[in-house]
PDB file of N, CA and C in Angstrom:
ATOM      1  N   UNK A   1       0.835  -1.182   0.000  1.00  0.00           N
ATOM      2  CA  UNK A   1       0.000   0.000   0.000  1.00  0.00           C
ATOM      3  C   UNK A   1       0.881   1.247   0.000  1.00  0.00           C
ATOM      4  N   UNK A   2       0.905   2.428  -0.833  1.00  0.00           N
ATOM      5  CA  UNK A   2       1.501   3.815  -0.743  1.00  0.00           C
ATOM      6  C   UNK A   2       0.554   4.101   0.566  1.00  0.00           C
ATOM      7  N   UNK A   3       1.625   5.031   1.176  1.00  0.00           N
ATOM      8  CA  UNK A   3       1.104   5.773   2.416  1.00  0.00           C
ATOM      9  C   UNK A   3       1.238   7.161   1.621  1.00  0.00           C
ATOM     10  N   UNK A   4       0.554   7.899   1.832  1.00  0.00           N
ATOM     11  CA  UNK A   4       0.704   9.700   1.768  1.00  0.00           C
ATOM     12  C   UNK A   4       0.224  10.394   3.204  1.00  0.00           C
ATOM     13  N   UNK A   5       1.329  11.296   3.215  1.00  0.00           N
ATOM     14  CA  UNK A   5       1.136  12.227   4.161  1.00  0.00           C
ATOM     15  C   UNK A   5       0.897  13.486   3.907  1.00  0.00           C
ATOM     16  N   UNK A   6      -0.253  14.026   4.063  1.00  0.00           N
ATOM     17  CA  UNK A   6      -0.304  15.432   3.836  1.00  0.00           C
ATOM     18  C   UNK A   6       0.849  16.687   5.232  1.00  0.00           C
ATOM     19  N   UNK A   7       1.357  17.459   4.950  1.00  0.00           N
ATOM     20  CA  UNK A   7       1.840  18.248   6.293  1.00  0.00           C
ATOM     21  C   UNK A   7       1.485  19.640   6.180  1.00  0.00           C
ATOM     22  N   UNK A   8      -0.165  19.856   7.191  1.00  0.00           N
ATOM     23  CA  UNK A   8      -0.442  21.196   7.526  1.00  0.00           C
ATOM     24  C   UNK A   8       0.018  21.814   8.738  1.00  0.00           C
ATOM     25  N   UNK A   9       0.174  23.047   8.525  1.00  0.00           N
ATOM     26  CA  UNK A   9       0.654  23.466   9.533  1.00  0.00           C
ATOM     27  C   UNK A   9      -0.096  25.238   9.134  1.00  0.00           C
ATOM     28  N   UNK A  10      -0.691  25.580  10.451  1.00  0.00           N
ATOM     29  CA  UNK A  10      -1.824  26.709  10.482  1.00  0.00           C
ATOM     30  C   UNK A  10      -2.858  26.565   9.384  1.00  0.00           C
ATOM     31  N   UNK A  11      -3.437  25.782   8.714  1.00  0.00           N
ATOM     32  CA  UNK A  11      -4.191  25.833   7.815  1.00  0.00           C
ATOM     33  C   UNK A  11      -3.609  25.573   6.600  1.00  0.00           C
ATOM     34  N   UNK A  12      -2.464  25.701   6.139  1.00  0.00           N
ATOM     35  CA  UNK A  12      -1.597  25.721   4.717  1.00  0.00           C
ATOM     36  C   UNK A  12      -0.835  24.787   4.902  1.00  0.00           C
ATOM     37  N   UNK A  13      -1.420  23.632   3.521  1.00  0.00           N
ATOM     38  CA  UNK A  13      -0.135  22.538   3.039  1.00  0.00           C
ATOM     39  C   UNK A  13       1.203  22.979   2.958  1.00  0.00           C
ATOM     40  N   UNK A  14       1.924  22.536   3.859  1.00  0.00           N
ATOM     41  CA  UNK A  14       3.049  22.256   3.965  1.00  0.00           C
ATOM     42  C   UNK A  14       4.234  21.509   3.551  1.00  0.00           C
ATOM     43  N   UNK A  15       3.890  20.729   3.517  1.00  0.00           N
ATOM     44  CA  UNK A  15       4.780  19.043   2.384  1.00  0.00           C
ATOM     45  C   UNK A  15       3.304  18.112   2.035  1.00  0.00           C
ATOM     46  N   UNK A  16       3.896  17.513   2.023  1.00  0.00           N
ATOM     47  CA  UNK A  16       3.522  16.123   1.317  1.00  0.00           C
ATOM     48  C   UNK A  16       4.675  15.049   1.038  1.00  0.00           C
ATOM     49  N   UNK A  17       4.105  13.558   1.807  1.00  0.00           N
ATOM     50  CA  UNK A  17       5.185  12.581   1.579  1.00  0.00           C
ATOM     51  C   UNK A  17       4.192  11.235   1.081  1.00  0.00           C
ATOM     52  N   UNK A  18       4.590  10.244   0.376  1.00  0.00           N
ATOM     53  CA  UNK A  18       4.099   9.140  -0.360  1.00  0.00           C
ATOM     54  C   UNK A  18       5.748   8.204  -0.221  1.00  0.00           C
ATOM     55  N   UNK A  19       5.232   6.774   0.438  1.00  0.00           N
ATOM     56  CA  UNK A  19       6.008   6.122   0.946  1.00  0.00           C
ATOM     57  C   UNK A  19       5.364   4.437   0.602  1.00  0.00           C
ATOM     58  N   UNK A  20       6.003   3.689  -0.019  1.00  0.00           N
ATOM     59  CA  UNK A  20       5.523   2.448  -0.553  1.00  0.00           C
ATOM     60  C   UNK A  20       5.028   2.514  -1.782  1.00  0.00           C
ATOM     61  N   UNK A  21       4.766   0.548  -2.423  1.00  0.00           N
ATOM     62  CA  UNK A  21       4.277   0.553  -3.425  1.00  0.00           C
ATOM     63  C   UNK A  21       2.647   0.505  -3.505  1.00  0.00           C
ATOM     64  N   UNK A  22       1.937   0.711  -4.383  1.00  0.00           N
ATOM     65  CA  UNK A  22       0.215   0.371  -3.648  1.00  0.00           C
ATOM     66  C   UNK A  22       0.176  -1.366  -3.979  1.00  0.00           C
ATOM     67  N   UNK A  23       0.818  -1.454  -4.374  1.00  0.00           N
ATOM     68  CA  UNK A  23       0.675  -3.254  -4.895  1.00  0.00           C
ATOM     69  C   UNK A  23      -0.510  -3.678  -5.398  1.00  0.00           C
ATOM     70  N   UNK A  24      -0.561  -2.575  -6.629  1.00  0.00           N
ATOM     71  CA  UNK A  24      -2.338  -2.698  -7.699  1.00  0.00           C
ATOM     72  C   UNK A  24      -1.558  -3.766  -8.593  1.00  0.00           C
ATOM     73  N   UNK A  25      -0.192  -3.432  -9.020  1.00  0.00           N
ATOM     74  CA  UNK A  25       0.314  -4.416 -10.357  1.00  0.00           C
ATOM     75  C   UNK A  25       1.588  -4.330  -9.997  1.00  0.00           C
ATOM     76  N   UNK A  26       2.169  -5.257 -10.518  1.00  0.00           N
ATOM     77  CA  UNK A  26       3.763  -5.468 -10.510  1.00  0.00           C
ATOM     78  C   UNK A  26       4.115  -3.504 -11.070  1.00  0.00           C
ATOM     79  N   UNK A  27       5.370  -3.908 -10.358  1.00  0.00           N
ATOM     80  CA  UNK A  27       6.485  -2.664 -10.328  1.00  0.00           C
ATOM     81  C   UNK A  27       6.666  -2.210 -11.997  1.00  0.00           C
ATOM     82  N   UNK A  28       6.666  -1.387 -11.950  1.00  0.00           N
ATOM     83  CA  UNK A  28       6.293  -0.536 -13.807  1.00  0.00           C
ATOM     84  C   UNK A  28       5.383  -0.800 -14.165  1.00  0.00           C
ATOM     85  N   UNK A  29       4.049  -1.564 -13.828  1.00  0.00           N
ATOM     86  CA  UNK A  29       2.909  -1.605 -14.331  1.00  0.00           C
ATOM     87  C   UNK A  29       1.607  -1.270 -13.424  1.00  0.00           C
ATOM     88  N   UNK A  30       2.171  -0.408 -12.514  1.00  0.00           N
ATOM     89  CA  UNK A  30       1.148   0.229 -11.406  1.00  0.00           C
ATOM     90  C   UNK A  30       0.746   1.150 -12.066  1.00  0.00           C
ATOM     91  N   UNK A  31      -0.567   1.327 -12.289  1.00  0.00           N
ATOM     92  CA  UNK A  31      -0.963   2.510 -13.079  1.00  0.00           C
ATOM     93  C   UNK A  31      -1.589   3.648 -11.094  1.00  0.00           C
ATOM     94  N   UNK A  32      -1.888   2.891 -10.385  1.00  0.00           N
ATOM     95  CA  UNK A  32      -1.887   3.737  -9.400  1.00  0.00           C
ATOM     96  C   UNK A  32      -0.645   4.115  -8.465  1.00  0.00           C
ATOM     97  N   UNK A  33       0.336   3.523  -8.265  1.00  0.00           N
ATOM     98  CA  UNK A  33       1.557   3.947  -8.019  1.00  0.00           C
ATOM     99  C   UNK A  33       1.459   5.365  -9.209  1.00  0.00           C
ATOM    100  N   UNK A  34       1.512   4.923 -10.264  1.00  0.00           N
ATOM    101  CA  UNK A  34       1.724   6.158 -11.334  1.00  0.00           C
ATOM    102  C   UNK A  34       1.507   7.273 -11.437  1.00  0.00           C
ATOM    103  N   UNK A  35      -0.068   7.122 -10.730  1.00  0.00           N
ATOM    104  CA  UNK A  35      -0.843   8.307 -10.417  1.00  0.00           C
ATOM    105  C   UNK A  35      -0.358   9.282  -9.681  1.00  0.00           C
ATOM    106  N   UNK A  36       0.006   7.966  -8.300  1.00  0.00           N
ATOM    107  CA  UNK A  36       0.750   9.214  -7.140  1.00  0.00           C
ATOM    108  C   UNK A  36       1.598   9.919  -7.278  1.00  0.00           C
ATOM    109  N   UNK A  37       3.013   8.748  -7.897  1.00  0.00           N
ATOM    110  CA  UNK A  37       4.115   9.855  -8.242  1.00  0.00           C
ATOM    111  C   UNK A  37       4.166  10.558  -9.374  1.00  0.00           C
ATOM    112  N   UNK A  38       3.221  10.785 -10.237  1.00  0.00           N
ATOM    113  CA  UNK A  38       2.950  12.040 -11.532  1.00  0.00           C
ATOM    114  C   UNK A  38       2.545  13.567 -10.600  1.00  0.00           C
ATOM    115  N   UNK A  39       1.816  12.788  -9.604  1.00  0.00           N
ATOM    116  CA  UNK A  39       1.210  14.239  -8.868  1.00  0.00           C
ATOM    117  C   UNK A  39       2.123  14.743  -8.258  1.00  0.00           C
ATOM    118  N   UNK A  40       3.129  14.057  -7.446  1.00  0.00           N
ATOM    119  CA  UNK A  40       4.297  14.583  -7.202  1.00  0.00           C
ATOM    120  C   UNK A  40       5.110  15.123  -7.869  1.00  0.00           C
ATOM    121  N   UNK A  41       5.230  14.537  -8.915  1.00  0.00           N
ATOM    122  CA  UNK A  41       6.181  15.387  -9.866  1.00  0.00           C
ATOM    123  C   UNK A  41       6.134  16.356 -10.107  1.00  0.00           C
ATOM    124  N   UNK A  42       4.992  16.476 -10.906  1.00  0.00           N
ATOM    125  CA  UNK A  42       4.300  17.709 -11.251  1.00  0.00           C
ATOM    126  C   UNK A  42       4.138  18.882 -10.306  1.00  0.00           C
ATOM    127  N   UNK A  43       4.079  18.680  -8.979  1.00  0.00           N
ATOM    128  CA  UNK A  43       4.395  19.447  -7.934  1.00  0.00           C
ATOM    129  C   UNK A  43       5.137  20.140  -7.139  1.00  0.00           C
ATOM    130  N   UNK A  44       6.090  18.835  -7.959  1.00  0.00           N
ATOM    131  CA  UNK A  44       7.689  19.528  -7.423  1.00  0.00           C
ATOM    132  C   UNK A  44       8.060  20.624  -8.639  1.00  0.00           C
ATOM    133  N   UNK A  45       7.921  19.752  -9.906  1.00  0.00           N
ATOM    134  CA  UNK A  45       8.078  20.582 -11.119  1.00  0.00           C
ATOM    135  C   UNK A  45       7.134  22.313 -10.997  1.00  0.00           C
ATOM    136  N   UNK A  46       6.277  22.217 -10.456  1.00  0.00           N
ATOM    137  CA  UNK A  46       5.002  23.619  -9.925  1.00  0.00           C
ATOM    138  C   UNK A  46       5.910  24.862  -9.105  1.00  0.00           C
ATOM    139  N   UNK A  47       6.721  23.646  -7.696  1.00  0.00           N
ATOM    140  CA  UNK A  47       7.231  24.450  -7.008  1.00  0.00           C
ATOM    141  C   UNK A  47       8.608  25.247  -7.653  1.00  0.00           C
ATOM    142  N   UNK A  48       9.322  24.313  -8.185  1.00  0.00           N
ATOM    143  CA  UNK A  48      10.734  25.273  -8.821  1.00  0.00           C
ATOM    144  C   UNK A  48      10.418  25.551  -9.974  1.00  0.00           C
ATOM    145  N   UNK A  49       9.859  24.866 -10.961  1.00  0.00           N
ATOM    146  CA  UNK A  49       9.855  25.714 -12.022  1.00  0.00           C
ATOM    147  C   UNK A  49       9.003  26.618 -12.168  1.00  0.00           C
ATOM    148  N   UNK A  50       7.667  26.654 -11.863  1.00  0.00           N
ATOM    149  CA  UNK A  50       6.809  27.737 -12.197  1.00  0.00           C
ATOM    150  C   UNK A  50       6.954  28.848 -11.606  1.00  0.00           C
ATOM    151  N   UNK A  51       6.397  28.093 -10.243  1.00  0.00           N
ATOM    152  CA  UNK A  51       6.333  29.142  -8.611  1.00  0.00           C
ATOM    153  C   UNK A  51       8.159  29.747  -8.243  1.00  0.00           C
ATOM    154  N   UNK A  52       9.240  28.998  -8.791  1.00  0.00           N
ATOM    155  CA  UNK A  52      10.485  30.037  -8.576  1.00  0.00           C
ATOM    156  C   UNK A  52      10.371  29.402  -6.775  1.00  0.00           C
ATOM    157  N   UNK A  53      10.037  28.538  -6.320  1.00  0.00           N
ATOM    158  CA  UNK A  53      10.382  28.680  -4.791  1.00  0.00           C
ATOM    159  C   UNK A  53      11.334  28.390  -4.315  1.00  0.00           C
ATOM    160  N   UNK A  54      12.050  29.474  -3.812  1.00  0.00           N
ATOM    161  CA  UNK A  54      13.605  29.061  -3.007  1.00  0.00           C
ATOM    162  C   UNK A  54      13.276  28.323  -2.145  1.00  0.00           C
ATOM    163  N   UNK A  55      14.156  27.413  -1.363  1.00  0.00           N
ATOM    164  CA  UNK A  55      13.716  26.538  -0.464  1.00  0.00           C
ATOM    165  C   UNK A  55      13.264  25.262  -0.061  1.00  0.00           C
ATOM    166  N   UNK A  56      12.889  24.708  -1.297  1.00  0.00           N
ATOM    167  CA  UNK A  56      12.099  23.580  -1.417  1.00  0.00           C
ATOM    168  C   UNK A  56      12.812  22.779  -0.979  1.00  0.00           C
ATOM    169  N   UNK A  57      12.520  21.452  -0.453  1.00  0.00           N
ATOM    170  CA  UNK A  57      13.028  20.124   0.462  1.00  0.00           C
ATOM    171  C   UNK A  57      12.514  19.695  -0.490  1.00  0.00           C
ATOM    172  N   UNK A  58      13.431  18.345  -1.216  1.00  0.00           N
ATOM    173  CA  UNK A  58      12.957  16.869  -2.068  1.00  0.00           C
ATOM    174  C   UNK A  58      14.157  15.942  -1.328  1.00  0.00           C
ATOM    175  N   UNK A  59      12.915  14.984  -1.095  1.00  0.00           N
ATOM    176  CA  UNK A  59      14.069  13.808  -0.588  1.00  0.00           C
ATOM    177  C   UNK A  59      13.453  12.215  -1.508  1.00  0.00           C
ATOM    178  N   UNK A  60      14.041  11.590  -2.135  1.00  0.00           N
ATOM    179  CA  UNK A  60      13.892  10.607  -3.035  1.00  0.00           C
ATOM    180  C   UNK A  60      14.245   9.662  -2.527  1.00  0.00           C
ATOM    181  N   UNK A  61      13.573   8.366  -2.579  1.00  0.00           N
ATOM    182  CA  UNK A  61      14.681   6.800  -1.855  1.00  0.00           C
ATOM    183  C   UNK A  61      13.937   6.204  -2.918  1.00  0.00           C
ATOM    184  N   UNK A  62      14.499   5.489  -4.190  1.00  0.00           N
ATOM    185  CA  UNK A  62      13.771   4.515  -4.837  1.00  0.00           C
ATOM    186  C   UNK A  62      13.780   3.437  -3.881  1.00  0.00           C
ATOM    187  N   UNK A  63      14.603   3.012  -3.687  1.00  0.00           N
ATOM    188  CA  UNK A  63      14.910   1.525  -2.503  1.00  0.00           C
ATOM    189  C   UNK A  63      13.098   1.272  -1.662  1.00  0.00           C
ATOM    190  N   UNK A  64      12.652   2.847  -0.759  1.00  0.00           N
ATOM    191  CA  UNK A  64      11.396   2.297   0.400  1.00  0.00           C
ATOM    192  C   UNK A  64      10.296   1.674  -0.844  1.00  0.00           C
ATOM    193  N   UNK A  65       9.854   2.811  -2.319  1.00  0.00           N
ATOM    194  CA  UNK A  65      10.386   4.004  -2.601  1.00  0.00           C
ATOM    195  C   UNK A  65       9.388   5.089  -1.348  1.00  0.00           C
ATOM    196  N   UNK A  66      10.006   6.564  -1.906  1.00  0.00           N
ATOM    197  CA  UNK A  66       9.761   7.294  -1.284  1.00  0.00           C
ATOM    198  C   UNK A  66       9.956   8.749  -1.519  1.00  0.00           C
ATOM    199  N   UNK A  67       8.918   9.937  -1.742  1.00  0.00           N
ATOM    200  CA  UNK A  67       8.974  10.992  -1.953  1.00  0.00           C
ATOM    201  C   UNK A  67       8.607  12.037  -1.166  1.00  0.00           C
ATOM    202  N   UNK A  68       9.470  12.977  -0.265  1.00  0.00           N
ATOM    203  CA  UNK A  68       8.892  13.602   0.195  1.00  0.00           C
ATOM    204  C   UNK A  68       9.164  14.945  -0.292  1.00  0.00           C
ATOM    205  N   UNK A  69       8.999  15.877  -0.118  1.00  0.00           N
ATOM    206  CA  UNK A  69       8.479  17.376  -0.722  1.00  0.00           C
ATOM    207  C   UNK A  69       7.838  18.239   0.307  1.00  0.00           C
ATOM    208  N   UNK A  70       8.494  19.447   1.050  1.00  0.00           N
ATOM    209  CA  UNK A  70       8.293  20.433   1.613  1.00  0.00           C
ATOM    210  C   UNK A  70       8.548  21.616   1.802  1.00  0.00           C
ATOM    211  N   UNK A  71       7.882  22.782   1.782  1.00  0.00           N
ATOM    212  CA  UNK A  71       8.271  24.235   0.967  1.00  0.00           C
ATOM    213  C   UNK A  71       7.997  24.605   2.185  1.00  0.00           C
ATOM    214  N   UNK A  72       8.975  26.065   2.584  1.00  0.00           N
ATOM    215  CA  UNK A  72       8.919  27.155   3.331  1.00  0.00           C
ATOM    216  C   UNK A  72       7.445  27.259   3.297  1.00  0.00           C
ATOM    217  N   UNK A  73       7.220  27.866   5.031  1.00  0.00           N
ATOM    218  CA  UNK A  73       6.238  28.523   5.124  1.00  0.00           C
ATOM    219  C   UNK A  73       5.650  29.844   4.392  1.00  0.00           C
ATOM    220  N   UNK A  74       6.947  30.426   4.671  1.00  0.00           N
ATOM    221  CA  UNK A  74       6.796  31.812   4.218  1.00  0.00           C
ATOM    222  C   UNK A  74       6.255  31.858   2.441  1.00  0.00           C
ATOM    223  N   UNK A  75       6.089  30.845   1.953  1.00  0.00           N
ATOM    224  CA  UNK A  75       5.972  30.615   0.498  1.00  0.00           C
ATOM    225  C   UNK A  75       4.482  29.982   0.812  1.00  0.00           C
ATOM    226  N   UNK A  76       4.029  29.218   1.314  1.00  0.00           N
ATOM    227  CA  UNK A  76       3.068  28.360   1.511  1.00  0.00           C
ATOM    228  C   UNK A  76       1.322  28.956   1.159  1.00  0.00           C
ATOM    229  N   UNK A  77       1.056  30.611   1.582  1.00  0.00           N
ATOM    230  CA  UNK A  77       0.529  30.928   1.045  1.00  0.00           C
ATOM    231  C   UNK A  77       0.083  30.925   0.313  1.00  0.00           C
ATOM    232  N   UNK A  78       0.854  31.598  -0.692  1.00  0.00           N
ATOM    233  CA  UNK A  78       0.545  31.975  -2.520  1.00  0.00           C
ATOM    234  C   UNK A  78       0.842  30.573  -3.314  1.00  0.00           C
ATOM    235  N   UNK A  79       0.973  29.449  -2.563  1.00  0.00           N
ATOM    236  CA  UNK A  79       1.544  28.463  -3.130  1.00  0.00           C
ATOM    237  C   UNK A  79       0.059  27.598  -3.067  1.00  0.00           C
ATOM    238  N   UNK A  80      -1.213  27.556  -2.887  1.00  0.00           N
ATOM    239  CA  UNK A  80      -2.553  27.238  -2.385  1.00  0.00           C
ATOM    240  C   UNK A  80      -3.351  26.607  -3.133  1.00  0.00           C
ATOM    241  N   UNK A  81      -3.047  27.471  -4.577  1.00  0.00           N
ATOM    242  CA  UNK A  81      -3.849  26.692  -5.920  1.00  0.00           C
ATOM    243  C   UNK A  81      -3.124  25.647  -6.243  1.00  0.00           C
ATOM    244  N   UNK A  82      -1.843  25.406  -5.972  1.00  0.00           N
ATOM    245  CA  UNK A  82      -1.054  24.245  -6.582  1.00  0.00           C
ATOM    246  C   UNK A  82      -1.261  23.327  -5.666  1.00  0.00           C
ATOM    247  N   UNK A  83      -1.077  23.799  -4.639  1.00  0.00           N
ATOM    248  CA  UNK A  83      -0.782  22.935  -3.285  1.00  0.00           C
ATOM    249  C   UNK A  83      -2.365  21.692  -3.497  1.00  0.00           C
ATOM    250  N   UNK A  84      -3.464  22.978  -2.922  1.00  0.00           N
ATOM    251  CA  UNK A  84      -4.872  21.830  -2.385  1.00  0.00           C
ATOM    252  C   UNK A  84      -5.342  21.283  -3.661  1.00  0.00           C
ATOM    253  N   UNK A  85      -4.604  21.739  -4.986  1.00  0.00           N
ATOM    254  CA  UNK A  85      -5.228  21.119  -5.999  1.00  0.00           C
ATOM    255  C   UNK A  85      -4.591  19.956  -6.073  1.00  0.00           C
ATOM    256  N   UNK A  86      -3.276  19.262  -5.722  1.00  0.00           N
ATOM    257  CA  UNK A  86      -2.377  18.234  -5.609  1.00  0.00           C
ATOM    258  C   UNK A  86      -2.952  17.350  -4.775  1.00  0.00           C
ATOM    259  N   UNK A  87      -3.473  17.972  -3.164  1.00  0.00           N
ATOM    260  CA  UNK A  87      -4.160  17.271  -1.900  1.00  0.00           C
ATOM    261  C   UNK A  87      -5.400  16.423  -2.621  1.00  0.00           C
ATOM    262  N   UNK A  88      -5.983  17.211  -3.302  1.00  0.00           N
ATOM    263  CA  UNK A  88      -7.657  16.664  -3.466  1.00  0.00           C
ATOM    264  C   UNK A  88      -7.426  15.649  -4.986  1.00  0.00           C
ATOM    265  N   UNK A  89      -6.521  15.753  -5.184  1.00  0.00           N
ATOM    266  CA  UNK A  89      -6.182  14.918  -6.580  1.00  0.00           C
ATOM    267  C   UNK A  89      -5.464  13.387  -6.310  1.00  0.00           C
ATOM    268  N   UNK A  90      -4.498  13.568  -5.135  1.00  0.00           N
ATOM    269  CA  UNK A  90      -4.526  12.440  -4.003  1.00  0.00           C
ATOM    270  C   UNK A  90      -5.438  11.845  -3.345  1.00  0.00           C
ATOM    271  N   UNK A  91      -6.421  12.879  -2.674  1.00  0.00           N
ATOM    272  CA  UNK A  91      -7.868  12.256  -1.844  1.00  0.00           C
ATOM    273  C   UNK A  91      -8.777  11.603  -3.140  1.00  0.00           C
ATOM    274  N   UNK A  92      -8.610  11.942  -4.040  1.00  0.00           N
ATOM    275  CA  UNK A  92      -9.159  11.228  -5.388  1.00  0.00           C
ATOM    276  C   UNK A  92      -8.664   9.889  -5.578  1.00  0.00           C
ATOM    277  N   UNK A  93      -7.675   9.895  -5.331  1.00  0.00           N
ATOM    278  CA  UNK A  93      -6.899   8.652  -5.679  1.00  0.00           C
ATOM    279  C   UNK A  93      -7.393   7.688  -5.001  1.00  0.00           C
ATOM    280  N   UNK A  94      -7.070   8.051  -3.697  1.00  0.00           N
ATOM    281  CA  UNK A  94      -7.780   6.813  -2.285  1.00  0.00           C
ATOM    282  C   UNK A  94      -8.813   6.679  -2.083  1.00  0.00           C
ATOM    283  N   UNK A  95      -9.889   7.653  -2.744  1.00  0.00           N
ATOM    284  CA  UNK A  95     -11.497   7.520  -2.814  1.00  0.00           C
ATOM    285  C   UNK A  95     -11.702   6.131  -3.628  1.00  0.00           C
ATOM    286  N   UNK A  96     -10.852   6.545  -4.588  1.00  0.00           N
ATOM    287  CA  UNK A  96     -10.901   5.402  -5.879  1.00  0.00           C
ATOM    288  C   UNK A  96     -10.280   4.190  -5.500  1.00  0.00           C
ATOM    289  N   UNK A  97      -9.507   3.842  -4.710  1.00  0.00           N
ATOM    290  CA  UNK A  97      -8.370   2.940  -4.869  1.00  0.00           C
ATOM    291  C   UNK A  97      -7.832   2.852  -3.306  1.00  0.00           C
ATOM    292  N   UNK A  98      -9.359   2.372  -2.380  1.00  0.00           N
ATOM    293  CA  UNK A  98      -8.672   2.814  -0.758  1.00  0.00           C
ATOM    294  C   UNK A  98      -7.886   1.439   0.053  1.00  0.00           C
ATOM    295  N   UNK A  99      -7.939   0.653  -0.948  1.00  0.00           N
ATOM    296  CA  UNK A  99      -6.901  -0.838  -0.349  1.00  0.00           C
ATOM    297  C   UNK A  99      -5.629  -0.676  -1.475  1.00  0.00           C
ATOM    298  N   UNK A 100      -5.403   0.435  -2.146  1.00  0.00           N
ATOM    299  CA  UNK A 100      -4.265   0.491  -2.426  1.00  0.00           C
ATOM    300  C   UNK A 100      -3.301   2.028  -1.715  1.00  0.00           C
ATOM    301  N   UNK A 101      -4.118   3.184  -1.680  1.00  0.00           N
ATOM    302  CA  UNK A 101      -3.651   4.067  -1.037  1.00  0.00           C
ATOM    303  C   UNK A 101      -4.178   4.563  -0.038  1.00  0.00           C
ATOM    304  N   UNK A 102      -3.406   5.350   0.856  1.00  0.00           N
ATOM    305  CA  UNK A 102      -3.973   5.799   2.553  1.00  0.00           C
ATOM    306  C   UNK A 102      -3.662   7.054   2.464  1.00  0.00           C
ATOM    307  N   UNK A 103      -4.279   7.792   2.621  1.00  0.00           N
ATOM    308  CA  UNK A 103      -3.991   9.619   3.323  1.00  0.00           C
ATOM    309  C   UNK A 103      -3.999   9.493   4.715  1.00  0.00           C
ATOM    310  N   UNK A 104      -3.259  10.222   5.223  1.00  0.00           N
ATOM    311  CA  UNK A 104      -2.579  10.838   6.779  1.00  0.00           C
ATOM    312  C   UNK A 104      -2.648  12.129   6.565  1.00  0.00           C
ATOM    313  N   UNK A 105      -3.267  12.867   7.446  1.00  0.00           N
ATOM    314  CA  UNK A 105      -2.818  14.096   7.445  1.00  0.00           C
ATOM    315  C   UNK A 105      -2.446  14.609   9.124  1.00  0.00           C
ATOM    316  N   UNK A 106      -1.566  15.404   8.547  1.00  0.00           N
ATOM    317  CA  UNK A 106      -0.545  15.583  10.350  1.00  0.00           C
ATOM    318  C   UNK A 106      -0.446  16.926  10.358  1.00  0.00           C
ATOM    319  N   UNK A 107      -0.611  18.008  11.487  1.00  0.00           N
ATOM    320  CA  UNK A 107      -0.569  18.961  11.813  1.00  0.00           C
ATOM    321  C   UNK A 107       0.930  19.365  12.574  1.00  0.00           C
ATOM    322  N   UNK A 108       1.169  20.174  11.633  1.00  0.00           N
ATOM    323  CA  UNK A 108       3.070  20.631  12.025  1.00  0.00           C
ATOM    324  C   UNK A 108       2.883  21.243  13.116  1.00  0.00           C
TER     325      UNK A 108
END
């Protein structure tokens, strides 16, 4: 099962971490593994390339696997449309697919 962690802190997404495989299909043929880490990508890709955010935390382990991703507060704000649109595109995922993925959400 992928675990995801959402990380709020005062009301504003903070990180986000996704940890495991969902074990829908063998390894390269997870189309829900796929899902998760596209949204990540794309998020990380949101935070430096679009949004310019100094600061950003990426930590990668193919080995667990494992992605985590966390931006300055001080950025977290204006960062809102990217951010809860990423959250609810995840909560989509596990709506769809809740014996393969889990949301956590943890208050910083």
């Amino acid at each position: 099962m992928t675990t995801v962690t959402l990380y709020w802190e005062d009301g504003t997404l903070r990180g986000v971490e996704s940890r495991g495989h969902s074990g829908f299909a063998d390894k390269g043929k997870d189309i829900v593994c796929a899902a998760v880490s596209s949204l990540l990508h794309a998020l990380l890709l949101g935070l430096s390339d679009v949004a310019e955010v100094e600061g950003v935390e990426c930590e990668v382990n193919p080995e667990v696997p494992l992605i985590r991703i966390l931006w300055p507060r001080s950025s977290a704000g204006r960062l809102e449309l990217l951010t809860r649109t990423i959250a609810l595109s995840l909560k989509e995922i596990e709506t769809g697919s809740p014996e393969y993925v889990h949301i956590t959400e943890v208050q910083l």
